[in-house]
Protein backbone atom coordinates (compact mmCIF):
# COMPACT_ATOMS: atom_id res chain seq x y z
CA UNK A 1 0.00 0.00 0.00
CA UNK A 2 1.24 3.42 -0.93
CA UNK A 3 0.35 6.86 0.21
CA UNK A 4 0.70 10.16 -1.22
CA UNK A 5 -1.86 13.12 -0.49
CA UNK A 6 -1.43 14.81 -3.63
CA UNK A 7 -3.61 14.45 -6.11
CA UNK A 8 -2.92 11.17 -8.23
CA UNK A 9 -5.10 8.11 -7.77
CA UNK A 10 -2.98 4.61 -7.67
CA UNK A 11 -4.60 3.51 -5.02
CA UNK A 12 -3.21 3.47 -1.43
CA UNK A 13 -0.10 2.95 -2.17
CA UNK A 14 0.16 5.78 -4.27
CA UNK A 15 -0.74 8.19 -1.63
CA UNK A 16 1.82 7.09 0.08
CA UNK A 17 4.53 9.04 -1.88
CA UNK A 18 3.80 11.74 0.19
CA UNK A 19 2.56 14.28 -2.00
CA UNK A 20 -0.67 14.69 -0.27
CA UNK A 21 0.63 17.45 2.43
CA UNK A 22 3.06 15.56 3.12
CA UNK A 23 7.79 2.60 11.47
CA UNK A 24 12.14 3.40 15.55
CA UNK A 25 10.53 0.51 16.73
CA UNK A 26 7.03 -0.55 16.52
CA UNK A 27 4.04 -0.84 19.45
CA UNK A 28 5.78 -3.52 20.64
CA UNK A 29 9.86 -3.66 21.74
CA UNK A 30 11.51 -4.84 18.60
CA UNK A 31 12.67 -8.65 18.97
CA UNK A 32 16.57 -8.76 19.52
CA UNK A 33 18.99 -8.83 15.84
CA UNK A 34 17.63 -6.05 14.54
CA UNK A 35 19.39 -5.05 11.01
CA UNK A 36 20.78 -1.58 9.93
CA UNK A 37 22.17 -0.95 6.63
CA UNK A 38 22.71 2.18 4.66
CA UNK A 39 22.10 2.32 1.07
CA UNK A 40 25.61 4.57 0.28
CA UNK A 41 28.73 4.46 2.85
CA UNK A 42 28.41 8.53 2.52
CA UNK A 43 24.82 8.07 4.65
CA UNK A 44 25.26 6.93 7.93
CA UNK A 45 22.15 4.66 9.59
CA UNK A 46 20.86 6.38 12.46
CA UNK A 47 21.74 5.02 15.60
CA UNK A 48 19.41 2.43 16.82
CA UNK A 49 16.82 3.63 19.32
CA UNK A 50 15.94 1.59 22.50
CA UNK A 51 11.82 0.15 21.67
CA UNK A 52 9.59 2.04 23.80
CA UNK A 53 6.83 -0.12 25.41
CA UNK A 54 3.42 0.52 24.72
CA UNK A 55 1.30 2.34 27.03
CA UNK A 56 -2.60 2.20 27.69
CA UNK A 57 -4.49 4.96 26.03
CA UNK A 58 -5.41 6.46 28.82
CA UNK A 59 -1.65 7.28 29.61
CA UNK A 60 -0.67 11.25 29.53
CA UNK A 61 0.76 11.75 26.56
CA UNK A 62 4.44 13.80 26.28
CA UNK A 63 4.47 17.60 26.63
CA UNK A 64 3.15 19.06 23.53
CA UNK A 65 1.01 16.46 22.26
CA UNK A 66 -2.22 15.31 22.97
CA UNK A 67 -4.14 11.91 22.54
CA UNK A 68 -5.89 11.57 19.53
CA UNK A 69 -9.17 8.87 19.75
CA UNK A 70 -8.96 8.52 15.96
CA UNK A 71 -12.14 7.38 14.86
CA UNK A 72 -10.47 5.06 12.06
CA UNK A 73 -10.44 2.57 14.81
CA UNK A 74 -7.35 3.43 16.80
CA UNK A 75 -5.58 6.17 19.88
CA UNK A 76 -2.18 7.84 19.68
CA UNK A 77 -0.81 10.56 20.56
CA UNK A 78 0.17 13.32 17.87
CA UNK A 79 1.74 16.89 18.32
CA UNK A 80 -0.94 19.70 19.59
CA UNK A 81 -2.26 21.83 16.43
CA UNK A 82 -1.63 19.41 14.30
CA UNK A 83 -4.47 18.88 11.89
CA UNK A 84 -6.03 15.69 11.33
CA UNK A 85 -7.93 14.42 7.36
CA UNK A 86 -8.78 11.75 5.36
CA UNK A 87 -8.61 9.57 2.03
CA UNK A 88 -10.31 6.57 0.99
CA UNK A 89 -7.44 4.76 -0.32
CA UNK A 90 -8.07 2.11 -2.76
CA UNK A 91 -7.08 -0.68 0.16
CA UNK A 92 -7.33 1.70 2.99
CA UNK A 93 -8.22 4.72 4.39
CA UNK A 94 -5.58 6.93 4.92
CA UNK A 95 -5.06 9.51 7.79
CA UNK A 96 -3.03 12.57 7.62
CA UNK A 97 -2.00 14.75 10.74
CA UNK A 98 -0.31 17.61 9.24
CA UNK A 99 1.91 20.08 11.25
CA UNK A 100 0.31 23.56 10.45
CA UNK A 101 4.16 25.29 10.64
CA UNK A 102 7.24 23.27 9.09
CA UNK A 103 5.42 20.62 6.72
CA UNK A 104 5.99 18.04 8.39
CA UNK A 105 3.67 14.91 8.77
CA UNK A 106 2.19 11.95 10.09
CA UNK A 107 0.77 9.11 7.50
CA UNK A 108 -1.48 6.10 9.09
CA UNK A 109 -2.86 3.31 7.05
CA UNK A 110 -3.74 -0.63 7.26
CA UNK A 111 -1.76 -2.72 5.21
CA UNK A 112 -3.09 -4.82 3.22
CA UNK A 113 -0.50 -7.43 2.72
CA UNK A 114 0.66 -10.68 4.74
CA UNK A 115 3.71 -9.27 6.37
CA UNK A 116 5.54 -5.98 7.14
CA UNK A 117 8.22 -7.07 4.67
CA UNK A 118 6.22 -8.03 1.92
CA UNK A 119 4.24 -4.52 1.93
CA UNK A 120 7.09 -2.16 2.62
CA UNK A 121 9.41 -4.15 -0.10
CA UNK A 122 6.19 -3.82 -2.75
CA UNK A 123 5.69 0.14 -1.49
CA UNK A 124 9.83 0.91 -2.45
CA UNK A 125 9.92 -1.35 -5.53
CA UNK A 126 6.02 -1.76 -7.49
CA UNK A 127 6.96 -0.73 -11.30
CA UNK A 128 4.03 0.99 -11.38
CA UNK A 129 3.44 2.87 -7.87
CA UNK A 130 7.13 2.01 -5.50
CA UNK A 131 8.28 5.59 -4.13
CA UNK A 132 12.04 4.31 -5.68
CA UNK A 133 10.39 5.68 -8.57
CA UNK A 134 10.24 9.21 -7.11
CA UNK A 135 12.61 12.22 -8.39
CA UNK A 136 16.08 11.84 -6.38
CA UNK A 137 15.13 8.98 -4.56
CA UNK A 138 17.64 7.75 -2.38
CA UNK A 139 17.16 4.93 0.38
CA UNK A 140 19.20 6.38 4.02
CA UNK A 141 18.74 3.49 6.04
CA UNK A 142 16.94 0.51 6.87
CA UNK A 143 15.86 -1.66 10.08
CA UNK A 144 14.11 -4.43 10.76
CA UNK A 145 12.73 -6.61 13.43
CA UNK A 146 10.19 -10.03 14.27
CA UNK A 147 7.29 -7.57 13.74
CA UNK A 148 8.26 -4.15 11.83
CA UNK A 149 10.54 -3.21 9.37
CA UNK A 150 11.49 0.48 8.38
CA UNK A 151 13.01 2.48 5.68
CA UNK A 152 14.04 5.86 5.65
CA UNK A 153 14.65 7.79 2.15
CA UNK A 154 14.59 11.06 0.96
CA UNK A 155 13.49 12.65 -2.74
CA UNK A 156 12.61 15.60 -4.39
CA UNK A 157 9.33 16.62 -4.65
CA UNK A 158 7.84 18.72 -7.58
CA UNK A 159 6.17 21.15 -5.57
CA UNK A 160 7.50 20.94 -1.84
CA UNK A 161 11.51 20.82 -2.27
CA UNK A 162 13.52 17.90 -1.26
CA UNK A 163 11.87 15.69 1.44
CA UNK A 164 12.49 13.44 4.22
CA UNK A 165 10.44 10.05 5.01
CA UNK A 166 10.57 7.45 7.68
CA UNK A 167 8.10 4.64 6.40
CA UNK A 168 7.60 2.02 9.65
CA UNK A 169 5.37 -1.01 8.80
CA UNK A 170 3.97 -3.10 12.17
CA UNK A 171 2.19 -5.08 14.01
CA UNK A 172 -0.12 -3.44 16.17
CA UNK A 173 -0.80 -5.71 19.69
CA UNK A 174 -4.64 -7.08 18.29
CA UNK A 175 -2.38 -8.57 15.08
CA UNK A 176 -3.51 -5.95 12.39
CA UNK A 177 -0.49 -4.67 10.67
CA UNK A 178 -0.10 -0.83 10.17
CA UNK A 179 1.89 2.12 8.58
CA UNK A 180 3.11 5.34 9.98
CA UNK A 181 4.97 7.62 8.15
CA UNK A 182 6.93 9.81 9.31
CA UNK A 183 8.25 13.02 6.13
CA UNK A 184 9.20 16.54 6.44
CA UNK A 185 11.68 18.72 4.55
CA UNK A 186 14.96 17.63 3.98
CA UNK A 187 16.61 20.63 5.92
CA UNK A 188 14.96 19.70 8.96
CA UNK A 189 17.21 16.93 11.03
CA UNK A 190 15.80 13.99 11.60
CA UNK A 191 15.14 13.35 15.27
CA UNK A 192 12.64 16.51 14.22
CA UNK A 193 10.91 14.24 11.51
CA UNK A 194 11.16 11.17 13.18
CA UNK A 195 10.03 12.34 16.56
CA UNK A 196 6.39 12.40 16.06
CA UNK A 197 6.38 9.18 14.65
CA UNK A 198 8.69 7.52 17.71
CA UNK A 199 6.00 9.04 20.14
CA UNK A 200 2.93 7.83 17.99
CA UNK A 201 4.65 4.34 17.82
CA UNK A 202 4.98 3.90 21.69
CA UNK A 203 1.29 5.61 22.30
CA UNK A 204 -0.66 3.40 19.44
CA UNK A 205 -3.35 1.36 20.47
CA UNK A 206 -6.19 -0.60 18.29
CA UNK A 207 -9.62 0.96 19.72
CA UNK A 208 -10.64 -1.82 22.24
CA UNK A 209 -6.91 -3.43 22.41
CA UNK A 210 -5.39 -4.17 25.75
CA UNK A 211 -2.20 -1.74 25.28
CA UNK A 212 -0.83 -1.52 28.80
């Protein structure tokens, strides 16, 4: 499944090139041997981040964000003022929470596919819709684990500049495999485009899921 907000209609995973305004470990601690690789020598990985442990959604959330009760079936916590919308992708809907300052944003949708491999490997590499297809693509780094895997890439886009995505594919504690993506502009660093999506990882909870 693919995302982009922008316009274009391929379907979900088409939105997800993060055009349309425009998964750190996932809800649960990443298993032990997690991978990190860089696509050029020039681009160091990130450093690997300890897994944050899920909390129930009743938890405060961090200062500066509140909890969002998203009525797509799920809670998490998201930056205050941020802006929440929605697409009916072609597999999915697809929820947007869109910073109101600095571009950046926050992309949720269900995947579709069997595993988190399988649907993030099909979302870089489809011939007709994978985001490697994208102006200046260039993979950063990539990390797995027994239930998420993650890529982060940048690219230019035609209207908003070089860009910055962290795409994390997981599996939420009810089973259901999810998406968050993480983009903002390439000049921001990227603890500031990958922190909302960190915090929204260790705060996400199905709607009726035991989270604690």
């Amino acid at each position: 499944m693919a995302l982009v907000g922008g316009g274009a209609g391929f379907g979900v995973w088409y939105l997800g090139r993060d055009r349309a305004g425009s998964g750190t470990p996932s809800a649960s601690a990443p298993a032990a041997g997690v991978t990190v690789s860089a696509s050029k020598a020039s681009t160091p990985a990130a450093p690997e981040a300890p897994g944050p442990t899920p909390p129930s959604a009743s938890t405060e959330p961090p200062a500066g964000y509140r909890l969002a009760h998203d009525p797509v079936g799920y809670t998490l916590a998201v930056p205050e003022g941020w802006t929440r919308r929605q697409k009916q992708g072609e597999k999915a809907t697809v929820v947007f929470y869109d910073s109101p300052s600095d571009g950046r944003q926050l992309q949720l949708f269900e995947l579709a596919e069997s595993t988190v491999t399988e649907s993030l490997d099909l979302a870089e590499n489809d011939p007709g819709y994978g985001y490697s297809r994208q102006p200046g693509y260039r993979a950063l780094a990539r990390r797995s684990g027994a239930t998420w895997a993650e890529l982060s890439y940048r690219y230019d886009d035609p209207d908003k500049g070089p860009r910055r995505v962290v795409d994390h594919r997981f599996r939420a504690t009810d089973g259901t495999l999810y998406a968050i993506r993480a983009s903002g502009p390439e000049s921001l660093s990227d603890g500031l485009v990958r922190g909302p999506l960190t915090t929204a990882l260790a705060s996400f909870c199905p709607t009726g899921g035991s989270c604690a």
